[in-house]
C-alpha atoms as a PDB file:
ATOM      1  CA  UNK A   1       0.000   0.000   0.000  1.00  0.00           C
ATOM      2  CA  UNK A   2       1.503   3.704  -0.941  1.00  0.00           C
ATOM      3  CA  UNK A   3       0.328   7.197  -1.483  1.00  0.00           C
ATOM      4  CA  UNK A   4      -2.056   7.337  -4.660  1.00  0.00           C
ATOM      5  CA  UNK A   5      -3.602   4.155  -4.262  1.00  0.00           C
ATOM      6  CA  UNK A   6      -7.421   3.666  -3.583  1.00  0.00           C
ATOM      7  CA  UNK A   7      -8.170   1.741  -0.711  1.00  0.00           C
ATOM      8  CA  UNK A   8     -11.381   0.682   1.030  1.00  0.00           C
ATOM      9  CA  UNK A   9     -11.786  -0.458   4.873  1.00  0.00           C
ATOM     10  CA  UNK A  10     -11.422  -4.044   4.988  1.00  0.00           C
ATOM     11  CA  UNK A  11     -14.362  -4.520   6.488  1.00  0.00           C
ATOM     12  CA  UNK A  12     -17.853  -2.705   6.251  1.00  0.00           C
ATOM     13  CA  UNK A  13     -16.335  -0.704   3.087  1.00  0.00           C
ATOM     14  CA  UNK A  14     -19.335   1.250   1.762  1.00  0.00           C
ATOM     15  CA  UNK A  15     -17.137   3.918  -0.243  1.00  0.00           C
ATOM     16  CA  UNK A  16     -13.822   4.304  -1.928  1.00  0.00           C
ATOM     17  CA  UNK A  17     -10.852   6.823  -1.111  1.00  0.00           C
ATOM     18  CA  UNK A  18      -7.359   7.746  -2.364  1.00  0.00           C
ATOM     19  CA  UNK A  19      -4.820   7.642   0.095  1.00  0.00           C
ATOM     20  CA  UNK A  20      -2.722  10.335   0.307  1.00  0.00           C
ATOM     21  CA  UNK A  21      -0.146  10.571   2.868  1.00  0.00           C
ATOM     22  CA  UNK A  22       0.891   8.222   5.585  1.00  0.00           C
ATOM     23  CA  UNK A  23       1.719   9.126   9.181  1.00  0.00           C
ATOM     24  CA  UNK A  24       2.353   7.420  12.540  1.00  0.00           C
ATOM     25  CA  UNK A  25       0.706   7.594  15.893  1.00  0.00           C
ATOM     26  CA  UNK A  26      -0.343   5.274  18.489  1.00  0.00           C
ATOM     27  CA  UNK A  27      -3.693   3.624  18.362  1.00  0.00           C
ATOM     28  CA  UNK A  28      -5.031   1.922  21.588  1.00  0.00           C
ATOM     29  CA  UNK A  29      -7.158  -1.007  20.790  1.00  0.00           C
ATOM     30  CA  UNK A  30      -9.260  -1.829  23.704  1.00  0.00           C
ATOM     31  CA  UNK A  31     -10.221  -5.349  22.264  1.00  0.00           C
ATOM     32  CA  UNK A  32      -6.875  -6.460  22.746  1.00  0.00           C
ATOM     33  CA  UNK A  33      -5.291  -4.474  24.998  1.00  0.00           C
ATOM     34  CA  UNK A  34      -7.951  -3.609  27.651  1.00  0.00           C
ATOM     35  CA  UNK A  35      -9.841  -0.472  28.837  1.00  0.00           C
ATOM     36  CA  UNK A  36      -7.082   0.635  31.015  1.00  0.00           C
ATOM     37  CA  UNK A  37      -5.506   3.170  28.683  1.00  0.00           C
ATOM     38  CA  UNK A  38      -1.007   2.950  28.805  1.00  0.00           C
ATOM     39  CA  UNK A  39       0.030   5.331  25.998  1.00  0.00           C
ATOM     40  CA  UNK A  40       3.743   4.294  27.260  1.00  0.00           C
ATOM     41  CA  UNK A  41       3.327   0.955  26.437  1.00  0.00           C
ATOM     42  CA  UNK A  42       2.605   0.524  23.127  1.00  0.00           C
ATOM     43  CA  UNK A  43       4.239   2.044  19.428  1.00  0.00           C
ATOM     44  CA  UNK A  44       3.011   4.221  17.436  1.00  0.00           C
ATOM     45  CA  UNK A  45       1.648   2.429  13.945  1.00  0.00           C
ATOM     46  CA  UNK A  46       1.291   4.055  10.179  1.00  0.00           C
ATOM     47  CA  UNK A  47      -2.266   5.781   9.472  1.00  0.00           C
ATOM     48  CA  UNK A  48      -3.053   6.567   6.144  1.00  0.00           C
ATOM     49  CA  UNK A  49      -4.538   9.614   5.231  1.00  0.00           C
ATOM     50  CA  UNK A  50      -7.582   8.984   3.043  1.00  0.00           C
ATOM     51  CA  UNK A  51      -9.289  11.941   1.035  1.00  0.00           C
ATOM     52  CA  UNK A  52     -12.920  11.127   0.466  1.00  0.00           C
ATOM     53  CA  UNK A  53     -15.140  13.867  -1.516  1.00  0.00           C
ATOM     54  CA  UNK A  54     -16.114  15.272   1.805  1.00  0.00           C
ATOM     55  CA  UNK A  55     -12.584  15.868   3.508  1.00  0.00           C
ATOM     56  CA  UNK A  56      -9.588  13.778   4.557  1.00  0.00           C
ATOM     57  CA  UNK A  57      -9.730  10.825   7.233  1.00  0.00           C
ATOM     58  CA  UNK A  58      -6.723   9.499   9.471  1.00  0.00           C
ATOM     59  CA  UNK A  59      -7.499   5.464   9.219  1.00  0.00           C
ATOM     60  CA  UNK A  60      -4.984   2.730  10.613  1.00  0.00           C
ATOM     61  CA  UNK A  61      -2.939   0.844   7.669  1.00  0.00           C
ATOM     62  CA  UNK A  62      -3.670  -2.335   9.448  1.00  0.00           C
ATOM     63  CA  UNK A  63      -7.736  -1.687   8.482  1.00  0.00           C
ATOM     64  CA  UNK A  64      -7.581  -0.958   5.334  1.00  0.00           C
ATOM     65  CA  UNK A  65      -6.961  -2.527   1.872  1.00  0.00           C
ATOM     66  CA  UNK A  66      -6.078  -1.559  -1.717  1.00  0.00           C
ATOM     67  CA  UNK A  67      -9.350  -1.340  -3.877  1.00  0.00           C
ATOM     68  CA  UNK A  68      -9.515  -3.662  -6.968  1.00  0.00           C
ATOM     69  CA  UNK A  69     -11.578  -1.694  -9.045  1.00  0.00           C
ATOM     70  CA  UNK A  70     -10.309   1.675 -10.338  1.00  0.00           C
ATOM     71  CA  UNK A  71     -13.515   4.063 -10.655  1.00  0.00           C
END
């Protein structure tokens, strides 16, 4: 996955975006790692930053996926 593709969410994808920078910060994931909230104990992980017709988006690499079908 790189800047310029179009990606989708892996799951529940209802609409198609174009990824256009990616960043890093940390993402706490309470399904995993519990409700108690340690920012020191985890990494930060790349986001991309989607651009949908309505504004940009910062989405976690990890959920997303590059979009088969060109528009």
């Amino acid at each position: 996955m790189k800047v310029g593709d179009l990606v989708e969410l892996k799951e529940g994808a209802s609409r198609v975006g174009l990824m256009v920078d990616v960043i890093h910060k940390k993402c706490w994931r309470t399904d995993t790692l519990g409700r108690k909230i340690d920012w020191s104990s985890i990494e930060a992980e790349p986001h991309a930053v989607v651009m949908y017709d309505d504004g940009l988006i910062n989405i976690p690499i990890i959920d997303l996926r590059v979009c088969d079908e060109h528009l």
